[in-house]
N, C-alpha and C. Protein backbone atom coordinates (compact mmCIF):
# COMPACT_ATOMS: atom_id res chain seq x y z
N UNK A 1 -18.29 -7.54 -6.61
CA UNK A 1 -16.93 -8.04 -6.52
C UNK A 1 -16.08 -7.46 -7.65
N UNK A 2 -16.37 -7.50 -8.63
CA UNK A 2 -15.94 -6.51 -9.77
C UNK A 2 -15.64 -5.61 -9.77
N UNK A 3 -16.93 -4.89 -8.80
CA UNK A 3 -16.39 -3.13 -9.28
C UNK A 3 -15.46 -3.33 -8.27
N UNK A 4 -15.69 -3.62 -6.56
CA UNK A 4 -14.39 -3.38 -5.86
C UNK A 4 -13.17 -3.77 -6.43
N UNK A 5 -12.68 -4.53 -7.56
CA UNK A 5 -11.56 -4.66 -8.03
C UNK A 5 -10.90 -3.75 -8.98
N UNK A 6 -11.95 -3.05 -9.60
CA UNK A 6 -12.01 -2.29 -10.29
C UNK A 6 -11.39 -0.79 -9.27
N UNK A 7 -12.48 -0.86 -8.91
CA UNK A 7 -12.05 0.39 -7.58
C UNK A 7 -10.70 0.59 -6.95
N UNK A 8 -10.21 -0.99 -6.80
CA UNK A 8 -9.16 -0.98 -6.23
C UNK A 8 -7.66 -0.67 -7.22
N UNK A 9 -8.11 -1.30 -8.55
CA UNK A 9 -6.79 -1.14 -9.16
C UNK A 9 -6.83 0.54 -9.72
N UNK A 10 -8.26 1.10 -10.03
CA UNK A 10 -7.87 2.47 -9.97
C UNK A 10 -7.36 3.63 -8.90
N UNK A 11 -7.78 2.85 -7.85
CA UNK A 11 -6.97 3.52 -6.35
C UNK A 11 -5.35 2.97 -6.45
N UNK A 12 -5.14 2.41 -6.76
CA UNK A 12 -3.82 1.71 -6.83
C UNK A 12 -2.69 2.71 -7.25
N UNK A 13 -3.18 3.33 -8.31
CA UNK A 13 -2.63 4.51 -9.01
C UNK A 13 -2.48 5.66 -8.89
N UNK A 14 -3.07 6.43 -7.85
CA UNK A 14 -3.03 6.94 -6.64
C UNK A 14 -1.64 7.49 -5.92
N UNK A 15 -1.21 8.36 -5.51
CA UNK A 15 0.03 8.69 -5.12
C UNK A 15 -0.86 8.02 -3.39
N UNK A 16 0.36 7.39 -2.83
CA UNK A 16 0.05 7.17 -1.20
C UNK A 16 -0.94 8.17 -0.30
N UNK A 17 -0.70 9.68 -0.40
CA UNK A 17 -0.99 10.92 0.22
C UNK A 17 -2.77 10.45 -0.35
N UNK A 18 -3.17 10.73 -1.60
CA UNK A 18 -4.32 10.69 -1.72
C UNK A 18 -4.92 9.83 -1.29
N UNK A 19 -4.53 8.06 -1.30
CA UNK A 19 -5.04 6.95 -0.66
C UNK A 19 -5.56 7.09 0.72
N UNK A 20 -4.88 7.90 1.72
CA UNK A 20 -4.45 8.11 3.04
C UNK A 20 -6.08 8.90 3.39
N UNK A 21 -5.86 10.03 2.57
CA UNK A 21 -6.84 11.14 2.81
C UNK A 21 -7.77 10.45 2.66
N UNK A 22 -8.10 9.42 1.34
CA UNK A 22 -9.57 9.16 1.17
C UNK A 22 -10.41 8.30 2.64
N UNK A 23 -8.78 7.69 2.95
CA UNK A 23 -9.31 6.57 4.06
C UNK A 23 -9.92 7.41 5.13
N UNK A 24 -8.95 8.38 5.59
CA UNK A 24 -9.39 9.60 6.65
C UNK A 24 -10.57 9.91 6.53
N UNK A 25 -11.16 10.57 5.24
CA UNK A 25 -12.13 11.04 4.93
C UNK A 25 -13.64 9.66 4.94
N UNK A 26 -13.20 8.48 4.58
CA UNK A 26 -14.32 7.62 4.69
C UNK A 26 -14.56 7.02 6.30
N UNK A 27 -13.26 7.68 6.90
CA UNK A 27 -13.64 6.88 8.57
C UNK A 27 -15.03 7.51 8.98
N UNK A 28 -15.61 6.53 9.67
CA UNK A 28 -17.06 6.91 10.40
C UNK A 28 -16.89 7.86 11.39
N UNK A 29 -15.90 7.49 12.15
CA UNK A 29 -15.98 8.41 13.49
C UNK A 29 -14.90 8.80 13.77
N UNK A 30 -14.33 9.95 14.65
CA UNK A 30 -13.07 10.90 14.43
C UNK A 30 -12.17 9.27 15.70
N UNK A 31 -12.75 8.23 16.06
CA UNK A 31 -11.49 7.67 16.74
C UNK A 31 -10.74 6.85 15.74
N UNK A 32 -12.13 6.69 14.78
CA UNK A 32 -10.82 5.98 13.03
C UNK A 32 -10.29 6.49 12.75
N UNK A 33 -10.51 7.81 12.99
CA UNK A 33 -9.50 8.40 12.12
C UNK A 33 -8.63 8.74 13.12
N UNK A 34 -8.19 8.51 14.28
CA UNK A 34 -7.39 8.80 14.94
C UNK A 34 -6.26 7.52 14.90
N UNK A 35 -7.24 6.49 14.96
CA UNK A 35 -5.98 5.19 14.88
C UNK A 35 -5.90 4.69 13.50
N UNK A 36 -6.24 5.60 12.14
CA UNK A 36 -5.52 5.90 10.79
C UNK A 36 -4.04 6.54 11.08
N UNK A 37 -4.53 7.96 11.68
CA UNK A 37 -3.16 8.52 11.88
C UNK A 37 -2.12 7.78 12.91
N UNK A 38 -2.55 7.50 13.96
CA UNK A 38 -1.62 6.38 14.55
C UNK A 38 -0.56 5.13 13.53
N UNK A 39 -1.84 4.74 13.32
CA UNK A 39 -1.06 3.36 12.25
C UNK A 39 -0.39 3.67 11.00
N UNK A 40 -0.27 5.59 10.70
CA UNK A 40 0.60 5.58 9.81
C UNK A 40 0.81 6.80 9.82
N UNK A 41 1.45 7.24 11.12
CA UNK A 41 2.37 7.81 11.59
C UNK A 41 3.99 8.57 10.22
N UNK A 42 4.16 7.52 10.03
CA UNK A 42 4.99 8.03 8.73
C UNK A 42 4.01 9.01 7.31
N UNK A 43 2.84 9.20 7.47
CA UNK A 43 2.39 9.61 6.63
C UNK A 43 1.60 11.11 7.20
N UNK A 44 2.15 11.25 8.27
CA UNK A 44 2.05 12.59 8.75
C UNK A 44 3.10 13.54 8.42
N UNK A 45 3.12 13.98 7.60
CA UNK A 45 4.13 15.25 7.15
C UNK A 45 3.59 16.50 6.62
N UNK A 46 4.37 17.30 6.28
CA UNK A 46 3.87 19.09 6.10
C UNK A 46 3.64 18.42 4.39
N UNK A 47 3.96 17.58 3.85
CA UNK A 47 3.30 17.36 2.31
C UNK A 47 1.87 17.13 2.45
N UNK A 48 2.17 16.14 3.19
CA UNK A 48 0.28 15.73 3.23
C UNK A 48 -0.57 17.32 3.73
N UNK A 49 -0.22 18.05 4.54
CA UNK A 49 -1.54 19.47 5.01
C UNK A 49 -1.63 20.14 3.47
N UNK A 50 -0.13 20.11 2.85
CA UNK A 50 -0.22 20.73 1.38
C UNK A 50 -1.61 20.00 0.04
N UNK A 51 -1.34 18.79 0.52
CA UNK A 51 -2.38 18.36 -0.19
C UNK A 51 -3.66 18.29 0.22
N UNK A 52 -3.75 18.24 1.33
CA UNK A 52 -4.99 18.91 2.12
C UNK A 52 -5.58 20.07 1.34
N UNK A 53 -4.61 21.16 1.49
CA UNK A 53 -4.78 22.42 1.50
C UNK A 53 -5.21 22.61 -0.44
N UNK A 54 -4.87 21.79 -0.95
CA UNK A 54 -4.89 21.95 -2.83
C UNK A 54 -6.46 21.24 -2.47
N UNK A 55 -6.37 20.45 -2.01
CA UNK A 55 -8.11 19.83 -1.81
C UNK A 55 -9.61 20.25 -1.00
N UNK A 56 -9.01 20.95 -0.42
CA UNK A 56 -9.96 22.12 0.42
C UNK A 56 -10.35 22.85 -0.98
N UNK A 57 -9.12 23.86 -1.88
CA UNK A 57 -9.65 24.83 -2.65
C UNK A 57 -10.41 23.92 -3.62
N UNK A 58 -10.04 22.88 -4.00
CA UNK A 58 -10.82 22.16 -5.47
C UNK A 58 -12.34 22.14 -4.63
N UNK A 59 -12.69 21.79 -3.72
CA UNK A 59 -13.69 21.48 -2.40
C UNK A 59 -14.76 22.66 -2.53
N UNK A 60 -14.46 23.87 -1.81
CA UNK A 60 -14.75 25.06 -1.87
C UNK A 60 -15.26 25.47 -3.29
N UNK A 61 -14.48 25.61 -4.43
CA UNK A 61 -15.10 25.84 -5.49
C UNK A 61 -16.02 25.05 -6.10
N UNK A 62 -16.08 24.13 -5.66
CA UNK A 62 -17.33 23.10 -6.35
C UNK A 62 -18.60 22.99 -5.09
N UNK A 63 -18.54 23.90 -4.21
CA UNK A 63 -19.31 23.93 -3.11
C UNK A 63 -19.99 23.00 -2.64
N UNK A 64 -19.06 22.12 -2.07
CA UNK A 64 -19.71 21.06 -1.52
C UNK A 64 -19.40 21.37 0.06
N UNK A 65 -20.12 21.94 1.07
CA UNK A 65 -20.38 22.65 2.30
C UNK A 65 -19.77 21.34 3.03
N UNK A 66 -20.83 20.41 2.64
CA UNK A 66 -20.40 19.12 4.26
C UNK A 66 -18.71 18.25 3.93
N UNK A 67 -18.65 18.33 2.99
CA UNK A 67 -17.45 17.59 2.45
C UNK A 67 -15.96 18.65 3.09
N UNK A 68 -16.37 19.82 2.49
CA UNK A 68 -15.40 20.75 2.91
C UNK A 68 -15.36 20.80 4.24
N UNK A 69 -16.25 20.91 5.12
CA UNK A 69 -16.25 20.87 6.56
C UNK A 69 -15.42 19.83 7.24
N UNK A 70 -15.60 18.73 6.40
CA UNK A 70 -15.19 17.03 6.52
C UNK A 70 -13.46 17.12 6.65
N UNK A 71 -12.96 17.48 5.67
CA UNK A 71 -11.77 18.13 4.78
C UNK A 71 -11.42 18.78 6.31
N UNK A 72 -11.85 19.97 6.54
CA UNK A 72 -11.04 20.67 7.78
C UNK A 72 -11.09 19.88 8.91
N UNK A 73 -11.92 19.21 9.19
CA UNK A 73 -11.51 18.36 10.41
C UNK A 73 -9.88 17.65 10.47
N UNK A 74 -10.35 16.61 9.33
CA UNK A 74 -8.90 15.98 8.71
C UNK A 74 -8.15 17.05 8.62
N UNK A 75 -8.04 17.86 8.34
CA UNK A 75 -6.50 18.85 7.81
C UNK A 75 -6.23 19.08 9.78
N UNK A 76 -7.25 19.64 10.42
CA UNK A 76 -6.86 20.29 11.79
C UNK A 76 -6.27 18.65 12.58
N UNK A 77 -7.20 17.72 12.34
CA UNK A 77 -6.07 16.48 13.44
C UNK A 77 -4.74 16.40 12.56
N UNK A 78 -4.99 16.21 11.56
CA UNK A 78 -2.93 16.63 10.69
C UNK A 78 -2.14 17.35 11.15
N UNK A 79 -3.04 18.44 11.53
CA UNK A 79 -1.86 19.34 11.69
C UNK A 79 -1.49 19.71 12.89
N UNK A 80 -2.69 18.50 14.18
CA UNK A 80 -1.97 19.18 15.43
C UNK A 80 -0.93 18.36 15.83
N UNK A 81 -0.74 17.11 14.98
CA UNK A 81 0.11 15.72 15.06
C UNK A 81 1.35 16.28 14.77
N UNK A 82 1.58 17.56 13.79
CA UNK A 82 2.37 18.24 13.51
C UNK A 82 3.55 19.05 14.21
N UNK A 83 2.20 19.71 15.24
CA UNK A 83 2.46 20.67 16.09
C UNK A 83 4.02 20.11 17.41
């Protein structure tokens, strides 16, 4: 109970965009993350693929293969919401 409070007030601090991604990124299955992007619809913009895109390279250089893979899924449903 602690640490989640803990967890939470350091997520707190957090610009919105990163909060968003992490949620994306912790959904189990691509339909959470589909009714993530649904339910926040306002948080689909060409900023958020940018921060995508700064988090892919930090990703890549620290070679983490499944994470980065993870990462392009999320960036490609972003960006066809875009389209």
């Amino acid at each position: 109970e602690v640490q989640a409070l803990i967890v939470q007030e350091i997520e707190s601090q957090y610009p919105p965009e990163i909060i968003f991604l992490n949620q994306l990124m912790e959904a189990e299955t691509r339909e959470e993350q589909q009714q993530l992007l649904d339910a926040n619809r306002h948080m689909v913009q060409p900023q958020l693929v940018q921060v995508l895109e700064a988090m892919e390279k930090q990703i890549a250089e620290m070679g983490q293969d499944a994470l980065l893979g993870r990462l392009r899924e999320v960036k490609a449903m972003v960006q066809a919401r875009l389209r």
